[in-house]
C-alpha atoms as a PDB file:
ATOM      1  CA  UNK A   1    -119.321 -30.332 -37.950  1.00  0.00           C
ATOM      2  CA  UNK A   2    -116.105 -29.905 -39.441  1.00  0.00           C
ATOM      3  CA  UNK A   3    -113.318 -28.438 -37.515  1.00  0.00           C
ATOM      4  CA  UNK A   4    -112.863 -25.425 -39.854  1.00  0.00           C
ATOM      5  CA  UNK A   5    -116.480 -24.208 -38.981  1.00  0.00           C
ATOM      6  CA  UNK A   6    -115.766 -23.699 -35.452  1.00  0.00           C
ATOM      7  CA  UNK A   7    -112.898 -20.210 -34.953  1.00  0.00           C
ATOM      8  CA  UNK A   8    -111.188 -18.553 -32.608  1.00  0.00           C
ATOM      9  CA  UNK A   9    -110.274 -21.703 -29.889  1.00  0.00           C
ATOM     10  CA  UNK A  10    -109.109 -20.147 -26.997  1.00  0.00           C
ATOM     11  CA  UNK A  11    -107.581 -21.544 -23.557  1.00  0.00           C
ATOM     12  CA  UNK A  12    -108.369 -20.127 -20.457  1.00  0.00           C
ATOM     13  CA  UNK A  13    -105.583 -17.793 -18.840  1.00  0.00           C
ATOM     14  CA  UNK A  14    -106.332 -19.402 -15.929  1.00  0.00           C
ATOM     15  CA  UNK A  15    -105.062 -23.061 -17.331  1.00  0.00           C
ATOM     16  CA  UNK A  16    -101.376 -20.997 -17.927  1.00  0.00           C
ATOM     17  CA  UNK A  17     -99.898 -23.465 -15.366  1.00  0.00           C
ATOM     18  CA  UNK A  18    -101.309 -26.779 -15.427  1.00  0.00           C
ATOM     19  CA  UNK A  19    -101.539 -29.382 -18.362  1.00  0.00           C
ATOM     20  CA  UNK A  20    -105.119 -30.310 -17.755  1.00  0.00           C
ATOM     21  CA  UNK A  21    -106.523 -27.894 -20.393  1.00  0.00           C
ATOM     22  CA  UNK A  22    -109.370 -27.322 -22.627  1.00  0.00           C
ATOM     23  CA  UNK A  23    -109.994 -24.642 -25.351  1.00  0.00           C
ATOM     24  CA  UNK A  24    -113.421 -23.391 -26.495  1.00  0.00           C
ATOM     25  CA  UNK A  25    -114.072 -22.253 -29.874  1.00  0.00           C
ATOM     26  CA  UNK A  26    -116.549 -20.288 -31.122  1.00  0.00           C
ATOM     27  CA  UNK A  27    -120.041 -21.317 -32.855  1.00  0.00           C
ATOM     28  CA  UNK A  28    -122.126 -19.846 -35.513  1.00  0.00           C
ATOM     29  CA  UNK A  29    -124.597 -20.842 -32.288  1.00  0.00           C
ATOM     30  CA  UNK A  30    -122.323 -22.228 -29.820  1.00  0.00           C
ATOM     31  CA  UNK A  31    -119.389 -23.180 -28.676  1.00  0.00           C
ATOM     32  CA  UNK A  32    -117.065 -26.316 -29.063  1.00  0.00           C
ATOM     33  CA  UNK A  33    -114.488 -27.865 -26.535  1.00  0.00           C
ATOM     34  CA  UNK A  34    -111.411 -29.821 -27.272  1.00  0.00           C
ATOM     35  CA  UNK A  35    -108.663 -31.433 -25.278  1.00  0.00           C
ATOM     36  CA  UNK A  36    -105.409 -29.130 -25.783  1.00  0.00           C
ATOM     37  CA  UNK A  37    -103.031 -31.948 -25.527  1.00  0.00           C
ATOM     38  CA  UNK A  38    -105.091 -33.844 -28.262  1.00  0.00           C
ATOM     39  CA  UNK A  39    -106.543 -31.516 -30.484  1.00  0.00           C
ATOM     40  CA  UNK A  40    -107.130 -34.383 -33.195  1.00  0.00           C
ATOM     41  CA  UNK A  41    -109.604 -36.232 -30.870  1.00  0.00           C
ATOM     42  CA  UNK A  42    -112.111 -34.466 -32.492  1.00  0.00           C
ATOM     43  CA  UNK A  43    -114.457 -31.848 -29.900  1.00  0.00           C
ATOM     44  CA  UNK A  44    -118.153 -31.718 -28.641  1.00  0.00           C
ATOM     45  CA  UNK A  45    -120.601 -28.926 -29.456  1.00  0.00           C
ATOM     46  CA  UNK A  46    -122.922 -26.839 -26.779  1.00  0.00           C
ATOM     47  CA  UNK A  47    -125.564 -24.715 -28.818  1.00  0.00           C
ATOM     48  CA  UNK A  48    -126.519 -21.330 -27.414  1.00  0.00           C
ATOM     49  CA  UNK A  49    -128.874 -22.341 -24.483  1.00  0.00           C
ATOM     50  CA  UNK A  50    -126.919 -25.905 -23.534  1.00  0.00           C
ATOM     51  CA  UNK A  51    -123.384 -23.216 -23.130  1.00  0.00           C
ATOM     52  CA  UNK A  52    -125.522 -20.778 -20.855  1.00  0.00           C
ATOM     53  CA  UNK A  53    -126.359 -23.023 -18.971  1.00  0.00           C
ATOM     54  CA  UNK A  54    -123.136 -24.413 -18.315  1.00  0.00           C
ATOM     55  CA  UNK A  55    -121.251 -21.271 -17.665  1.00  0.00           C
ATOM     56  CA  UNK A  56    -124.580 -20.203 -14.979  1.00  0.00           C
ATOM     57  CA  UNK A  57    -123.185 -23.462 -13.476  1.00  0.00           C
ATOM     58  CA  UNK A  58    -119.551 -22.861 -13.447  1.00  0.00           C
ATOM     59  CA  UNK A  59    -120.445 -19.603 -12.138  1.00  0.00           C
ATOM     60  CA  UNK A  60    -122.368 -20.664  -9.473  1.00  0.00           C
ATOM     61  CA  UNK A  61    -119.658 -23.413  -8.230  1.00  0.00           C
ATOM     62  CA  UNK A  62    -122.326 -26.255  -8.629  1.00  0.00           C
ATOM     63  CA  UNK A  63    -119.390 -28.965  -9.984  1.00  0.00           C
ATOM     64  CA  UNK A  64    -117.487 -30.518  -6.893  1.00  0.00           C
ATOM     65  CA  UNK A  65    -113.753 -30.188  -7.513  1.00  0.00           C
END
């Protein structure tokens, strides 16, 4: 994918104060993540089911800190 498919990156407003961010952009079906701090590195894709899943998870607190 090319990096003018995915649109609208985004940061969390919870990541206001710390410099350990990522942004999410939006998919035609899915979502991509980059490193804020090095936005040329290039970002992985989630489709659809894989970013459900993921936020069920983050929801649920099921990554140790």
């Amino acid at each position: 994918m090319r990096n003018d498919e995915v649109s609208r990156w985004r940061t969390s407003s919870y990541s206001t104060a710390t410099q350990t961010c990522v942004e999410v952009g939006a998919l035609a079906d899915g979502a991509a993540v980059r490193d804020t701090k090095d936005r040329g590195a290039g970002y992985f894709v989630a489709d659809r089911g894989q970013w459900s899943a993921f936020i069920a998870a983050v929801k649920a607190d099921r990554f140790v800190r």
